[in-house]
Protein backbone atom coordinates (compact mmCIF):
# COMPACT_ATOMS: atom_id res chain seq x y z
CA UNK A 1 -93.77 18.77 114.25
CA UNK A 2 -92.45 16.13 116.69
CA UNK A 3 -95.59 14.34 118.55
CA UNK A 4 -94.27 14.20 121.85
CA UNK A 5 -97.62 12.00 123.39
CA UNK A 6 -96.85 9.61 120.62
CA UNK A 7 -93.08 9.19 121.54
CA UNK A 8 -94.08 9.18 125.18
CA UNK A 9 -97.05 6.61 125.09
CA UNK A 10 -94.76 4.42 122.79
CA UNK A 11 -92.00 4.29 125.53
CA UNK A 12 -94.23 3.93 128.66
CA UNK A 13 -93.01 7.65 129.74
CA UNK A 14 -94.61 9.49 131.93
CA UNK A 15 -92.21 11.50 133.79
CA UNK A 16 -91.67 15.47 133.56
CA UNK A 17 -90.87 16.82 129.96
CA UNK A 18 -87.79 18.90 131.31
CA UNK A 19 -84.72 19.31 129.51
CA UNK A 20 -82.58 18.02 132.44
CA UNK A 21 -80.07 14.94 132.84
CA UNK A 22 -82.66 12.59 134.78
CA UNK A 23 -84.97 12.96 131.42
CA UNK A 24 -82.63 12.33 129.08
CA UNK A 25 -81.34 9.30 131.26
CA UNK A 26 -84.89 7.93 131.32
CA UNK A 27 -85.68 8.16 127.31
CA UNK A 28 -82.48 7.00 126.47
CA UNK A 29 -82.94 3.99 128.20
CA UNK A 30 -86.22 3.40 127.48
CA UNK A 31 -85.87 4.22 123.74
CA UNK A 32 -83.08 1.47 123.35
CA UNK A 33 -85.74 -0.86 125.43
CA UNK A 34 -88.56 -0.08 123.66
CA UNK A 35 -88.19 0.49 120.01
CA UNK A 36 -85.60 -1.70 118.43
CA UNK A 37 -83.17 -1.17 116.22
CA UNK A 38 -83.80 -3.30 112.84
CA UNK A 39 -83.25 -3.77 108.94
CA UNK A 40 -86.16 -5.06 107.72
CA UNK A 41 -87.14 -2.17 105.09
CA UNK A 42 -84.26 -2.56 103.05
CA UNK A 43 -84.10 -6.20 103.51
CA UNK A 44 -87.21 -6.38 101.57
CA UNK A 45 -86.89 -3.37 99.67
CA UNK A 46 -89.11 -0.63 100.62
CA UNK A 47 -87.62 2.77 100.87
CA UNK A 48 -86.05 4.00 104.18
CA UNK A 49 -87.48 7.83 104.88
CA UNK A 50 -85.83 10.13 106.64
CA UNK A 51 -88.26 13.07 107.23
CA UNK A 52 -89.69 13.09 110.89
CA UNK A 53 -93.48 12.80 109.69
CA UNK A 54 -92.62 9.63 108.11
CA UNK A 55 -90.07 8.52 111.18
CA UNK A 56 -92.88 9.16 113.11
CA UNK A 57 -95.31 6.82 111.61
CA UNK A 58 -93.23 3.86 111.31
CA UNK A 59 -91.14 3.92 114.45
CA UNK A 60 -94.34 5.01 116.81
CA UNK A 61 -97.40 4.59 115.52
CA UNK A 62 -96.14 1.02 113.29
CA UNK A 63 -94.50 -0.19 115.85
CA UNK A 64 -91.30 -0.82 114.03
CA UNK A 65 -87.93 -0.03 114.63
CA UNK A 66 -85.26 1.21 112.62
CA UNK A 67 -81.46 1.84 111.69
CA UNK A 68 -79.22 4.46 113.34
CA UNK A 69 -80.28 7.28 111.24
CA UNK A 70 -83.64 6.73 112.12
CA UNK A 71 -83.82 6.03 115.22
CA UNK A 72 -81.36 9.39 116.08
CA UNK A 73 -83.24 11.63 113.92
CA UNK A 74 -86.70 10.75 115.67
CA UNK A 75 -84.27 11.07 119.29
CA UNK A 76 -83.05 13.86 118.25
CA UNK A 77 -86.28 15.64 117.21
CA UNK A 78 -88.01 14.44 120.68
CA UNK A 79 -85.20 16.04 122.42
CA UNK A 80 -85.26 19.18 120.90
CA UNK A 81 -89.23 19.29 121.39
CA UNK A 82 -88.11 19.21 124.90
CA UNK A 83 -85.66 22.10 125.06
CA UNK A 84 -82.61 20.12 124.83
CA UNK A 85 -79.59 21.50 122.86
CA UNK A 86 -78.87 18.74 120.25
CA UNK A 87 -75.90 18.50 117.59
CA UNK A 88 -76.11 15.71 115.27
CA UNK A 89 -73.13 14.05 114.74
CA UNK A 90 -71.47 11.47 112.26
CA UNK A 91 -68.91 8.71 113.20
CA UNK A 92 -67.06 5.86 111.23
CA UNK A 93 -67.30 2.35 112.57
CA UNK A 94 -64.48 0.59 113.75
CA UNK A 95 -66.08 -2.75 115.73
CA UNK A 96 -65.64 -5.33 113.76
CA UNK A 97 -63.73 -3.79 111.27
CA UNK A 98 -60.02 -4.42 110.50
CA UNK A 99 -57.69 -1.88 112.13
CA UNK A 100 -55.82 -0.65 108.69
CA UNK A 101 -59.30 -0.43 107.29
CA UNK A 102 -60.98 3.42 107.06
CA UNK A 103 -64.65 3.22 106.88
CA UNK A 104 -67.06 5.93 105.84
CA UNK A 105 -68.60 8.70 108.14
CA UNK A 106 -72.08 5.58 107.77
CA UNK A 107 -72.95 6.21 111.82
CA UNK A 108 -75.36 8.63 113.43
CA UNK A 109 -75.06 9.89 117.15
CA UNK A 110 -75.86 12.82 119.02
CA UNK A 111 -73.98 15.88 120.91
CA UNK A 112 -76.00 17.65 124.01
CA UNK A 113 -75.41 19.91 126.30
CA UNK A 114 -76.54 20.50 129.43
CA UNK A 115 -75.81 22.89 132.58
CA UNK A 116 -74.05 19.33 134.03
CA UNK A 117 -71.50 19.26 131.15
CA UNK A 118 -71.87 17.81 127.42
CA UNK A 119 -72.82 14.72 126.95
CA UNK A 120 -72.95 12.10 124.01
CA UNK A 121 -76.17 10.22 123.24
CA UNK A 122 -76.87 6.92 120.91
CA UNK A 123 -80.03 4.87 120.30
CA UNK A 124 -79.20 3.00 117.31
CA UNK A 125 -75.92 1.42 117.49
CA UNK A 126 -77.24 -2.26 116.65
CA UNK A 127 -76.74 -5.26 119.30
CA UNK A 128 -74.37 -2.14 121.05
CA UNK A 129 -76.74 1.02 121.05
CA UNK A 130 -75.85 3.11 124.40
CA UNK A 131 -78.08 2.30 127.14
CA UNK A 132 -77.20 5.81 129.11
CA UNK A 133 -75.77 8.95 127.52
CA UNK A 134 -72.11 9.28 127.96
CA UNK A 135 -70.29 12.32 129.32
CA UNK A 136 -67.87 14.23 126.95
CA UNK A 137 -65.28 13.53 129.36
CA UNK A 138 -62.22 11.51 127.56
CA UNK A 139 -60.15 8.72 129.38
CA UNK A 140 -63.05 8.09 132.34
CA UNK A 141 -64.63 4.27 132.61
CA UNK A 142 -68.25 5.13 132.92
CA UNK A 143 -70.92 2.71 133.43
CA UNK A 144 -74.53 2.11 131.99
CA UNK A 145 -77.11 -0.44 132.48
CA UNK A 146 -74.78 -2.64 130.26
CA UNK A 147 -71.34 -2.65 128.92
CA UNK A 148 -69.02 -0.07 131.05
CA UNK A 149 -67.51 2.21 128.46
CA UNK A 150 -64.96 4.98 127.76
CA UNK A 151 -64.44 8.09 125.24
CA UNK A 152 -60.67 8.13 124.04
CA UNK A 153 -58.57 10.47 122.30
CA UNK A 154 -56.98 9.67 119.14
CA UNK A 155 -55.49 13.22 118.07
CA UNK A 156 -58.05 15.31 116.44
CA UNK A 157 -60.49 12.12 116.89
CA UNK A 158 -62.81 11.30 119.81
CA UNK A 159 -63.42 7.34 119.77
CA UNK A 160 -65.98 5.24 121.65
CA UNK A 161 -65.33 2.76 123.31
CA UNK A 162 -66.73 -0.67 125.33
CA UNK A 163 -65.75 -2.81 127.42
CA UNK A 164 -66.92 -6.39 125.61
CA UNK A 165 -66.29 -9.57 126.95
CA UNK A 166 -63.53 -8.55 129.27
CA UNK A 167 -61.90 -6.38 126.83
CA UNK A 168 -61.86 -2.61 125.61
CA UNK A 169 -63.19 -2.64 121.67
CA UNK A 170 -63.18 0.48 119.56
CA UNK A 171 -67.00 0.75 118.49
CA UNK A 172 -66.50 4.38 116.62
CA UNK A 173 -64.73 7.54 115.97
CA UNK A 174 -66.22 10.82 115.43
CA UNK A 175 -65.26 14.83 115.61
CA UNK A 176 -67.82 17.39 116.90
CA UNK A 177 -68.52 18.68 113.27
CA UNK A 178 -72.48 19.55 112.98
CA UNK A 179 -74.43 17.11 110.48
CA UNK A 180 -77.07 17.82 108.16
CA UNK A 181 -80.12 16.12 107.32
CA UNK A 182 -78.52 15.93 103.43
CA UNK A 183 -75.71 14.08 105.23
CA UNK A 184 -77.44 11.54 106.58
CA UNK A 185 -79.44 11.35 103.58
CA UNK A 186 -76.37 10.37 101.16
CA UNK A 187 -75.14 7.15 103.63
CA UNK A 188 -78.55 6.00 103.57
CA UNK A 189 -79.12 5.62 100.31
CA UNK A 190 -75.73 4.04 100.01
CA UNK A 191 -76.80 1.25 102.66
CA UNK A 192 -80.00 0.87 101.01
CA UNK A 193 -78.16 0.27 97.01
CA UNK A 194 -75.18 -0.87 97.31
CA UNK A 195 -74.94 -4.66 96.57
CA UNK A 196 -72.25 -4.77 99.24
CA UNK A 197 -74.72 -3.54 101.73
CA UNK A 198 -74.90 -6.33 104.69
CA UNK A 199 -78.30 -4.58 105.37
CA UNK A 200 -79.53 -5.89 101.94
CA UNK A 201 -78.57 -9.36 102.40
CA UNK A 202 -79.54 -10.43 105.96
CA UNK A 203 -81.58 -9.73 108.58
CA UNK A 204 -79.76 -7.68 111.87
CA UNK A 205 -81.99 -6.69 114.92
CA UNK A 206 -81.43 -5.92 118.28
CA UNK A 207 -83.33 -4.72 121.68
CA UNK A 208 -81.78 -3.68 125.16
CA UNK A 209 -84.06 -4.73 128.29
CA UNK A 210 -82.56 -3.95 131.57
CA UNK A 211 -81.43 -7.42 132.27
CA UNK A 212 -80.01 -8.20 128.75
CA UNK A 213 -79.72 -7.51 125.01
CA UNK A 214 -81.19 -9.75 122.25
CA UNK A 215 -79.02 -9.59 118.78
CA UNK A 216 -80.16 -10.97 116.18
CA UNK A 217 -77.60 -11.28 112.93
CA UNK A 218 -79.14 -13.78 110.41
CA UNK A 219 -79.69 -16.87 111.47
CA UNK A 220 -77.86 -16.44 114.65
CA UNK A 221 -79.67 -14.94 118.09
CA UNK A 222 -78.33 -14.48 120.99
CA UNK A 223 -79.38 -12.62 124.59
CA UNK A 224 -76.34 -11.76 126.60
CA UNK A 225 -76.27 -10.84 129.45
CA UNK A 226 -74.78 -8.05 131.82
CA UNK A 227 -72.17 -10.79 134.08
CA UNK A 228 -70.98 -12.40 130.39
CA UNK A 229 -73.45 -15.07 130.10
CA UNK A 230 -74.52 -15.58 126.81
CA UNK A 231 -77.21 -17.80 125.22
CA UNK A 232 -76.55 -18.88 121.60
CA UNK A 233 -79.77 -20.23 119.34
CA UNK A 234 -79.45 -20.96 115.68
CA UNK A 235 -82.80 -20.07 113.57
CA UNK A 236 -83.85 -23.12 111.36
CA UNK A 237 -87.52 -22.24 110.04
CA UNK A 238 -89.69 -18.78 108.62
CA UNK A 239 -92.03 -19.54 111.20
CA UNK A 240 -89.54 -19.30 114.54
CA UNK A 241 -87.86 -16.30 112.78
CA UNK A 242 -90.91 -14.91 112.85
CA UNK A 243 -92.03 -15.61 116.68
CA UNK A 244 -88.31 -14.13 117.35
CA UNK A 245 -89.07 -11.01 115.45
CA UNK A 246 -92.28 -10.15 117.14
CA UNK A 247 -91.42 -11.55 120.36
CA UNK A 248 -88.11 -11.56 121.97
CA UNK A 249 -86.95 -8.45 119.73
CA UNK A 250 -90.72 -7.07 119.49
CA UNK A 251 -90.62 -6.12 115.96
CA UNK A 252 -94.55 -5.86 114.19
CA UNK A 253 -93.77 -7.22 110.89
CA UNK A 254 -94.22 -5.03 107.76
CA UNK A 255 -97.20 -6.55 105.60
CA UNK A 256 -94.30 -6.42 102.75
CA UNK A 257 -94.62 -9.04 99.50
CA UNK A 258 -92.19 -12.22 99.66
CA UNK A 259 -90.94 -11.40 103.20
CA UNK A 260 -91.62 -14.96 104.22
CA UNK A 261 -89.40 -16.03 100.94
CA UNK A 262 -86.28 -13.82 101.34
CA UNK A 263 -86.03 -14.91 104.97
CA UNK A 264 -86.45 -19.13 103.76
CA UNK A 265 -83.47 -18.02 101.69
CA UNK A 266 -81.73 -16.32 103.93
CA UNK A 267 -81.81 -19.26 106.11
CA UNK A 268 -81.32 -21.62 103.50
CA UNK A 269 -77.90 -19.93 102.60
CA UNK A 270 -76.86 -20.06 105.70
CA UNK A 271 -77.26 -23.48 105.99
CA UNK A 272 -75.12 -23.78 102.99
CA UNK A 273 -75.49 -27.03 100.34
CA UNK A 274 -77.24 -30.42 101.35
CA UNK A 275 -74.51 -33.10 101.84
């Protein structure tokens, strides 16, 4: 059963449980604020669970964040718990990712609908999770807190996309095909097992305040910000990783053996071999 109080006190909500556009504008923002999106399980190797009870303990009661399947399984839960009408939805990245290249269906968002119109939602899109829930409405600029963005049309696909830098970047595709839990199930144990996993071999983390977004890839942080400033920091020792973790991207760290050593190597390969 989805613990509404806990989901609430975690986010600092404390306005009307209604299944209207104002609430899901509030916990969308304050989801992406307040629970950040992170790697660390299968960095270190514990098991990533997808059941709510156990979504519920780590990302609320831990205080720990979580990948996109987590963190829009627990949002999608919530909502429901509300009254909402949620479809669960898959999507295949495209930022970053060569245009020839066709990636799995790896991605998680949501489908809603409400009396105002249907709407697309996404807390756990890394150092780009949504900020605001989007309208279904293709070819309109439509702003957030952040990035303005836009829903395209690519024949039977719809694709998201923000505006980054200047410039209009693909982030995803998806169709309006319902999702099962089993779904979501298979691409997460593929990202979990697969040696070509990047969420195996370093550390990616990310939080959205109001006034600016923290990403964290590696060794490399930085906090941009919504006019296109952007502060760059490399990370040179366990022991400011670790202030950055529970800090800045406010991450309370799992009490997991040799966490301490995978990050020194992480940083150490980064740093590549002494002269």
């Amino acid at each position: 059963m989805a613990d509404l109080d806990a989901y609430f006190e975690r986010l600092g909500y404390d306005g009307p449980g209604e299944a209207r556009l104002r609430t899901l504008e509030r916990l969308h923002a304050l989801h992406a604020e307040k629970i950040p999106f992170e790697n660390l399980s299968p960095f270190v190797g514990e098991p990533v669970r997808l059941d709510l009870e156990s979504l519920q303990d780590k990302l609320l009661r831990r205080g720990r964040g979580g990948w996109c399947f987590e963190h829009n399984i627990l949002f999608a839960n919530m909502l429901e718990a509300i009254g909402f009408d949620v479809t669960r939805l898959a999507a295949r990245v495209r930022w970053n990712v060569p245009a020839d290249r066709v990636t799995a269906r790896s991605h998680m968002l949501l489908h809603i609908r409400l009396p105002e119109g249907e709407y697309i939602a996404d807390v756990g899109f890394g150092g780009l999770t949504l900020t605001a829930p989007l309208q279904l409405e293709p070819g309109v600029e439509q702003a957030t807190p952040h990035e303005p963005h836009r829903i395209d049309r690519e024949r039977d696909l719809y694709v998201l996309q923000a505006r980054v830098a200047g410039e209009w970047s693909a982030l995803y595709s998806f169709e309006l095909a319902e999702q099962q839990l089993a779904d979501y199930e298979v691409s997460n144990w593929y990202l979990c097992h697969h040696p070509e996993s990047q969420f195996l071999k370093t550390i990616i983390a990310a939080r959205a305040e109001p006034s600016r977004r923290h990403a964290l890839r590696g060794t490399r942080y930085a906090v941009h910000y919504p006019d296109g400033r952007t502060e760059r920091m490399e990370i040179a020792t366990v022991s400011a990783y670790r202030e950055l973790l529970e800090g800045p991207l406010r991450i309370r760290l799992p009490d997991a053996p040799g966490l301490d050593e995978k990050i020194e190597r992480m940083i150490s390969e980064s740093a590549g071999p002494s002269p």
